[in-house]
N, C-alpha and C. Protein backbone atom coordinates (compact mmCIF):
# COMPACT_ATOMS: atom_id res chain seq x y z
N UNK A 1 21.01 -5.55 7.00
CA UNK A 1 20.82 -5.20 5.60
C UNK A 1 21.18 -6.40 4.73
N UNK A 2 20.21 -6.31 3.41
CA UNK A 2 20.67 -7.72 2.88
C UNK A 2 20.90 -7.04 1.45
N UNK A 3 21.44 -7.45 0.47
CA UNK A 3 21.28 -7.18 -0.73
C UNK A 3 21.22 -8.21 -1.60
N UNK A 4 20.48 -8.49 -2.61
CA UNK A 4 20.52 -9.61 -2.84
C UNK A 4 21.22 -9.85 -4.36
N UNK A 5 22.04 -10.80 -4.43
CA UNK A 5 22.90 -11.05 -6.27
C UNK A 5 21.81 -11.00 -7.11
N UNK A 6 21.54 -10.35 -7.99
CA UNK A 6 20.19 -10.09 -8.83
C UNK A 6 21.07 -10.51 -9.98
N UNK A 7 22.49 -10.58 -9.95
CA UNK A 7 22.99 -11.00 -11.00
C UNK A 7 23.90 -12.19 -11.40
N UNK A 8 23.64 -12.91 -10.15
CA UNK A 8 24.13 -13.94 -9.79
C UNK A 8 25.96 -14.31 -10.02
N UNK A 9 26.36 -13.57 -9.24
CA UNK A 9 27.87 -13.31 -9.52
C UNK A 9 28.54 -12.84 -10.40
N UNK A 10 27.87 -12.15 -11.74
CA UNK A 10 28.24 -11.18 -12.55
C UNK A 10 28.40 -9.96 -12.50
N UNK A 11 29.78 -9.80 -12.36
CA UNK A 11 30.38 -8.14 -12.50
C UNK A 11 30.70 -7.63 -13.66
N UNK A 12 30.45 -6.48 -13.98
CA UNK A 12 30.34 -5.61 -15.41
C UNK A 12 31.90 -5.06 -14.80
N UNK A 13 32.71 -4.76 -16.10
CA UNK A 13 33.79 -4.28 -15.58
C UNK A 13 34.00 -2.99 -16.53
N UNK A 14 32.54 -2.94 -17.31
CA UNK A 14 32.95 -1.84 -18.15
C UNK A 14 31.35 -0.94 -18.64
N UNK A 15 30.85 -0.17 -19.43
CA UNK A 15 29.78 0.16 -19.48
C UNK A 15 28.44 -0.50 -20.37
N UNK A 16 29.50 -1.20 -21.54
CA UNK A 16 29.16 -2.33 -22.33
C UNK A 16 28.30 -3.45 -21.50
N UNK A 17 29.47 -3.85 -20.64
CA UNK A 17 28.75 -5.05 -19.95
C UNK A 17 27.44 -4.81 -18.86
N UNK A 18 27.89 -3.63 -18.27
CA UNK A 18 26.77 -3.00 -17.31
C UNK A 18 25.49 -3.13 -18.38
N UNK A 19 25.31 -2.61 -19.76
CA UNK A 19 24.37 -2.26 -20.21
C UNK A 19 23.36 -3.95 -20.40
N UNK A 20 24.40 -4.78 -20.79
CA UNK A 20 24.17 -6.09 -21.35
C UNK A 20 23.49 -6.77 -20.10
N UNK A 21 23.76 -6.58 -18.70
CA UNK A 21 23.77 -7.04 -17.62
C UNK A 21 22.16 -6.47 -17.10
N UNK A 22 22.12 -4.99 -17.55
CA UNK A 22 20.62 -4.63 -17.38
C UNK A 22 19.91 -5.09 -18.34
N UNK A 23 20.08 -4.75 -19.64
CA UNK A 23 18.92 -4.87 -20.19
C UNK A 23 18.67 -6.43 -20.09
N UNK A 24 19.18 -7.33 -19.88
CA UNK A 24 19.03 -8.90 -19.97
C UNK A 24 18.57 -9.61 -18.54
N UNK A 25 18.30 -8.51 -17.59
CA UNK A 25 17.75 -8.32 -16.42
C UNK A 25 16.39 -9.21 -16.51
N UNK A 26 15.82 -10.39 -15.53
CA UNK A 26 14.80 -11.44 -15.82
C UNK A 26 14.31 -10.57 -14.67
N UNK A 27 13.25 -9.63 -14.64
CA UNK A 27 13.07 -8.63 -13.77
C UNK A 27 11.62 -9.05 -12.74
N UNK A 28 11.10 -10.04 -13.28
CA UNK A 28 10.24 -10.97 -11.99
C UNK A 28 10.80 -11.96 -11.13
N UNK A 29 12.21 -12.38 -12.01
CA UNK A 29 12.98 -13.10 -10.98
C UNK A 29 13.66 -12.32 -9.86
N UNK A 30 13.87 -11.06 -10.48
CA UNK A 30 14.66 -10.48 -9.56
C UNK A 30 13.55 -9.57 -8.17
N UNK A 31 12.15 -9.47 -8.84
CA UNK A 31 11.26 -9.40 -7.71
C UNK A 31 11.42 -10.53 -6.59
N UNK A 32 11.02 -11.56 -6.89
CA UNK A 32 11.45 -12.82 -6.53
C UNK A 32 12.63 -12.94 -5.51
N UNK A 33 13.65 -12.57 -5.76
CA UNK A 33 14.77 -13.05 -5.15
C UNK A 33 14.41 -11.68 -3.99
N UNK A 34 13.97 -10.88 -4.44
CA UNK A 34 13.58 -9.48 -3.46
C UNK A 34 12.71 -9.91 -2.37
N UNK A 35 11.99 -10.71 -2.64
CA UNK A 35 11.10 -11.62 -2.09
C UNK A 35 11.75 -12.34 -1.20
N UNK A 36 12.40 -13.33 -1.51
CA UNK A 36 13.19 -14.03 -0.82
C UNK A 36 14.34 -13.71 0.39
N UNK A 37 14.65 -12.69 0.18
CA UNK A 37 15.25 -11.69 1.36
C UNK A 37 14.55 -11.40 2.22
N UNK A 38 13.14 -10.66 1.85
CA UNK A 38 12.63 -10.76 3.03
C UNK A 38 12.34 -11.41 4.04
N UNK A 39 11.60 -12.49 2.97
CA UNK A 39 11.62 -13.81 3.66
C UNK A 39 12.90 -14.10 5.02
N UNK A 40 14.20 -14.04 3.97
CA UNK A 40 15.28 -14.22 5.50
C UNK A 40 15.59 -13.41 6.60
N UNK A 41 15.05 -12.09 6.16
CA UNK A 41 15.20 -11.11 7.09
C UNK A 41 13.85 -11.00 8.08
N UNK A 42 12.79 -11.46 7.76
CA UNK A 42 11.61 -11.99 8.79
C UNK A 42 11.65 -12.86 9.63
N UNK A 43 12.48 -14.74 9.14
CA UNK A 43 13.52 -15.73 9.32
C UNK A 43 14.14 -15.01 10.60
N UNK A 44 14.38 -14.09 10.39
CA UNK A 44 15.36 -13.59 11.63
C UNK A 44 15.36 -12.47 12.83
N UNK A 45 13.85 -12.38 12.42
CA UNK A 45 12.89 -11.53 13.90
C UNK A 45 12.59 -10.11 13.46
N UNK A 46 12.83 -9.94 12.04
CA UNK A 46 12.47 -8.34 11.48
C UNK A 46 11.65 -8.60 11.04
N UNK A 47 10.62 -7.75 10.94
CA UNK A 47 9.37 -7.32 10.90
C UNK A 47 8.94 -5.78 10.49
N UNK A 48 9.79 -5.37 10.28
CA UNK A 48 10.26 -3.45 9.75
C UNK A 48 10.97 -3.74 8.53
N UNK A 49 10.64 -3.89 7.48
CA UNK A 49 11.69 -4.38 5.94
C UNK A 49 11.33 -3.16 5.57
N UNK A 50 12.36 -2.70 5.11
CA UNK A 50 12.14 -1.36 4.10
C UNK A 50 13.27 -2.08 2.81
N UNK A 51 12.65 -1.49 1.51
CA UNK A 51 13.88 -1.28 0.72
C UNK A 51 14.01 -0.37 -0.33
N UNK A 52 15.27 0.08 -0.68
CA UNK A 52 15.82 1.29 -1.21
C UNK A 52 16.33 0.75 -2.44
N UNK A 53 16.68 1.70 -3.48
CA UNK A 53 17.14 1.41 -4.87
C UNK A 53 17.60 2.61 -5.28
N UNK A 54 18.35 2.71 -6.13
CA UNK A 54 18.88 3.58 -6.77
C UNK A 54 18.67 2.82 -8.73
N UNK A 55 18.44 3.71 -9.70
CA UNK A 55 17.90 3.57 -10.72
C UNK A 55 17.12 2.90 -11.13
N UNK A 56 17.77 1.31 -11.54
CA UNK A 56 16.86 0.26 -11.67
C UNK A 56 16.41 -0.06 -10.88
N UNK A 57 17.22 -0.07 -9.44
CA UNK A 57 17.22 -0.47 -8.29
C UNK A 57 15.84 0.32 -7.68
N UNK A 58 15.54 1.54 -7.90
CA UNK A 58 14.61 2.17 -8.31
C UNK A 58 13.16 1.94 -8.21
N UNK A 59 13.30 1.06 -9.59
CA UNK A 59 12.23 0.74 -10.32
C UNK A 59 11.86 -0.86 -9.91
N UNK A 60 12.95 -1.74 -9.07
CA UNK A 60 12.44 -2.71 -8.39
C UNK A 60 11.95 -2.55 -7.05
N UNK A 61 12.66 -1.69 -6.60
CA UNK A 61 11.59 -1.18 -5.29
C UNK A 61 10.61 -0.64 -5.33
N UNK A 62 9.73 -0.20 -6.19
CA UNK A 62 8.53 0.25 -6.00
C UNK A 62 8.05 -0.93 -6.87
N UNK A 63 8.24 -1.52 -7.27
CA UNK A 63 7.67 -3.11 -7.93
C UNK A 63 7.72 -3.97 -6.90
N UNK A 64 8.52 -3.98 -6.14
CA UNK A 64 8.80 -5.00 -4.96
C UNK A 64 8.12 -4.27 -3.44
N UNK A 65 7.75 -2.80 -3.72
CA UNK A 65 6.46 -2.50 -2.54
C UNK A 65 5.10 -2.98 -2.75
N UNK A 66 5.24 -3.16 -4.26
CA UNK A 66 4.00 -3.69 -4.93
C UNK A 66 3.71 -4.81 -4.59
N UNK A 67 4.43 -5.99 -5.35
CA UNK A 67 4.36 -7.03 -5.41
C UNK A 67 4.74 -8.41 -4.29
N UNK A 68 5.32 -7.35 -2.88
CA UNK A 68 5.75 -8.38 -2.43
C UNK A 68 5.29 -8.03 -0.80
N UNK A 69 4.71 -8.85 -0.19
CA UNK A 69 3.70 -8.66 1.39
C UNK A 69 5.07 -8.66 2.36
N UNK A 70 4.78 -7.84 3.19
CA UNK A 70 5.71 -7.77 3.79
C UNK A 70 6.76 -6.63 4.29
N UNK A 71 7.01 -5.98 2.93
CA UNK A 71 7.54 -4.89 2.99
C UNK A 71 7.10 -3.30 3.52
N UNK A 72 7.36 -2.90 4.34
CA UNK A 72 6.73 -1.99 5.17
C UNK A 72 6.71 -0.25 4.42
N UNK A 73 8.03 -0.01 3.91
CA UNK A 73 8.33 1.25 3.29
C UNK A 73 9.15 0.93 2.00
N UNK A 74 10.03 2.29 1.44
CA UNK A 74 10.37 2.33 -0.15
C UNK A 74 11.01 3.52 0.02
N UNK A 75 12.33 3.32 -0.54
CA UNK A 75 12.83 4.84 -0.88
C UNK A 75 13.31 4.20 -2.36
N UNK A 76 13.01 5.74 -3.32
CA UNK A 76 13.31 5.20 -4.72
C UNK A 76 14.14 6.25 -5.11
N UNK A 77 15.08 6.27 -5.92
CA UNK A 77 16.31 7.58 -6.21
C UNK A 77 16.00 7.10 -7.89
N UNK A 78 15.37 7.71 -8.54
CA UNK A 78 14.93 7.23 -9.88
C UNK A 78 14.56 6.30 -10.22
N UNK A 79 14.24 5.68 -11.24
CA UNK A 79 13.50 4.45 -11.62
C UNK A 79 12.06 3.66 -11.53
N UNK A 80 11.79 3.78 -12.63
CA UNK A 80 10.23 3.62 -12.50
C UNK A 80 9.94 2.76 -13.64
N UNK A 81 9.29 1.30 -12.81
CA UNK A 81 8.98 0.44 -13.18
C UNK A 81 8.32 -0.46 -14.52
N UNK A 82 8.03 -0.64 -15.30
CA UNK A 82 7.00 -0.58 -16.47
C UNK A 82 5.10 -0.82 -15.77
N UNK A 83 4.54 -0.36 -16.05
CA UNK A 83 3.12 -0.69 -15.20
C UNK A 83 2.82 -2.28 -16.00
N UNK A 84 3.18 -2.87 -16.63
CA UNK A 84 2.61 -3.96 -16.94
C UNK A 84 3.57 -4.61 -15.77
N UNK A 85 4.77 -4.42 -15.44
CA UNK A 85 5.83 -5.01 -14.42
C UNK A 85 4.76 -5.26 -12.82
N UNK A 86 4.65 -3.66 -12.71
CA UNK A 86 4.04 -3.03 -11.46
C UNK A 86 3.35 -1.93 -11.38
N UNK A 87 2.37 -1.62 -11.45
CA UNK A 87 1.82 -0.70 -11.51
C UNK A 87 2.00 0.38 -10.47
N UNK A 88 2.56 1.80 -10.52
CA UNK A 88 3.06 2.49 -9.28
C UNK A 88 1.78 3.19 -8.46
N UNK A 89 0.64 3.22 -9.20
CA UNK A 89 -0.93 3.30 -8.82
C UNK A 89 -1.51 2.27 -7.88
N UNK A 90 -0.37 1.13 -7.62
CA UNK A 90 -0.80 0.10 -6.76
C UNK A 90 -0.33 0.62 -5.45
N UNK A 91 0.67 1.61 -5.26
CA UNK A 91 1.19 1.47 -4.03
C UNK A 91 0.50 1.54 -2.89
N UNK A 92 0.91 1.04 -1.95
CA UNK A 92 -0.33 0.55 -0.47
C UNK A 92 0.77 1.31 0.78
N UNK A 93 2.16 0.68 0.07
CA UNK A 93 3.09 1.25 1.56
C UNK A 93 3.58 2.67 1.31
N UNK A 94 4.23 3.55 2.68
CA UNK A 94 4.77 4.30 2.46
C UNK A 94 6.15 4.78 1.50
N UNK A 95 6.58 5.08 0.76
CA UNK A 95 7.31 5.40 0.08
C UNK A 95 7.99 6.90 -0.19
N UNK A 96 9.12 6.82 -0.16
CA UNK A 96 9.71 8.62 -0.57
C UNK A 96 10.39 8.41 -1.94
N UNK A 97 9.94 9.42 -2.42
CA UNK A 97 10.69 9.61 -4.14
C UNK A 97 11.76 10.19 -4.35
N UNK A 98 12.73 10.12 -5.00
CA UNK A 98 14.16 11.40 -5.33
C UNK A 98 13.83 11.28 -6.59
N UNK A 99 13.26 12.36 -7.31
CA UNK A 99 13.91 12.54 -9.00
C UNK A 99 14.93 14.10 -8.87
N UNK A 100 15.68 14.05 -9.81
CA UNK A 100 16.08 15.25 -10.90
C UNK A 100 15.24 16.15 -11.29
N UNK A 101 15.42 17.06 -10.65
CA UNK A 101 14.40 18.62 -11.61
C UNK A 101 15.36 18.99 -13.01
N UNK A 102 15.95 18.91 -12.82
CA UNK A 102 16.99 19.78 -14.03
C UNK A 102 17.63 18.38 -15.13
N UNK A 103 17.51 17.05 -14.62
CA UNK A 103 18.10 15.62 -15.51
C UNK A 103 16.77 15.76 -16.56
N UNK A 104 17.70 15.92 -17.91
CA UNK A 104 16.87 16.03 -19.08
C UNK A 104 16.15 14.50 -19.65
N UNK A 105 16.87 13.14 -19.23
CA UNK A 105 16.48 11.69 -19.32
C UNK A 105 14.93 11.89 -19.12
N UNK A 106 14.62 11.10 -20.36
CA UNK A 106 13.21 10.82 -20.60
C UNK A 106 12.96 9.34 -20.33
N UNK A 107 11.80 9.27 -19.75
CA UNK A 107 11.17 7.61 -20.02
C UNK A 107 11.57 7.08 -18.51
N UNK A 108 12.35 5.82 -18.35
CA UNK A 108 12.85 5.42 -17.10
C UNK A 108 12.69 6.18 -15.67
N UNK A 109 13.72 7.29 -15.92
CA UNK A 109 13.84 8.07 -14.61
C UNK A 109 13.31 9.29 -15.08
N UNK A 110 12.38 9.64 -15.95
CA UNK A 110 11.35 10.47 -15.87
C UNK A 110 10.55 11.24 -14.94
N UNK A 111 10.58 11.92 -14.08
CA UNK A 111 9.31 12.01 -13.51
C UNK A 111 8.07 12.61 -14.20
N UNK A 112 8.16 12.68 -14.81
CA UNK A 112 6.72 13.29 -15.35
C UNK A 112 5.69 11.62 -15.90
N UNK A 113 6.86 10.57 -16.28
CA UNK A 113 6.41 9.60 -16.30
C UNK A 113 5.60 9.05 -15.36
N UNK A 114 6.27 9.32 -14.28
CA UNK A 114 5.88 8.89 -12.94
C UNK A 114 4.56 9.43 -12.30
N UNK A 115 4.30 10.64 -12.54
CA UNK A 115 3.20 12.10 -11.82
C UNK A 115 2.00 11.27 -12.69
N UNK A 116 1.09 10.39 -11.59
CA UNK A 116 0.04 9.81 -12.28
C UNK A 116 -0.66 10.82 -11.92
């Protein structure tokens, strides 16, 4: 398993900073560096890459099933991408979804956003 610093050694120690830390998120770089993992994890005789996210984390994994060759599957626990980012109508690989039936959050972790 790899995970990769998407934030390059920045820890939020509070909710302020968490917020500052996402929204300032360079979110093709961080495809990119998603990219680049694979890359090392192929580097090293895998050939089965799956990757998982939770919120944003989310919304780069199904951008990064999109956008990046290689990747075989997707599990997403909310988060959904912007379609100018990634379009989720692109998807090619297998993927499993988790939303909230009863989480009232609109937009992001939406699913109704999501139900093309």
């Amino acid at each position: 398993a790899v995970c990769p610093d998407l934030y390059k050694g920045k820890v939020a120690e509070n909710v302020n900073e968490a917020h500052h830390l996402f929204s300032s998120l360079d979110w093709p770089k961080a495809i990119e560096d998603i990219g680049i993992a694979v890359e090392y994890l192929k580097s090293k005789g895998n050939d089965s890459i799956g990757v998982v996210g939770f919120c944003m984390g989310g919304a780069l994994t199904i951008a990064s099933c999109i956008k990046i060759p290689g990747i075989r599957a997707g599990v997403c626990f909310y988060g959904i991408p912007s379609t100018e980012l990634a379009n989720p109508a692109n998807l090619t690989v297998p993927m499993q979804f988790h939303f909230a039936d009863k989480d009232k959050s609109e937009g992001f972790a939406d699913i109704k956003v999501f139900a093309l």
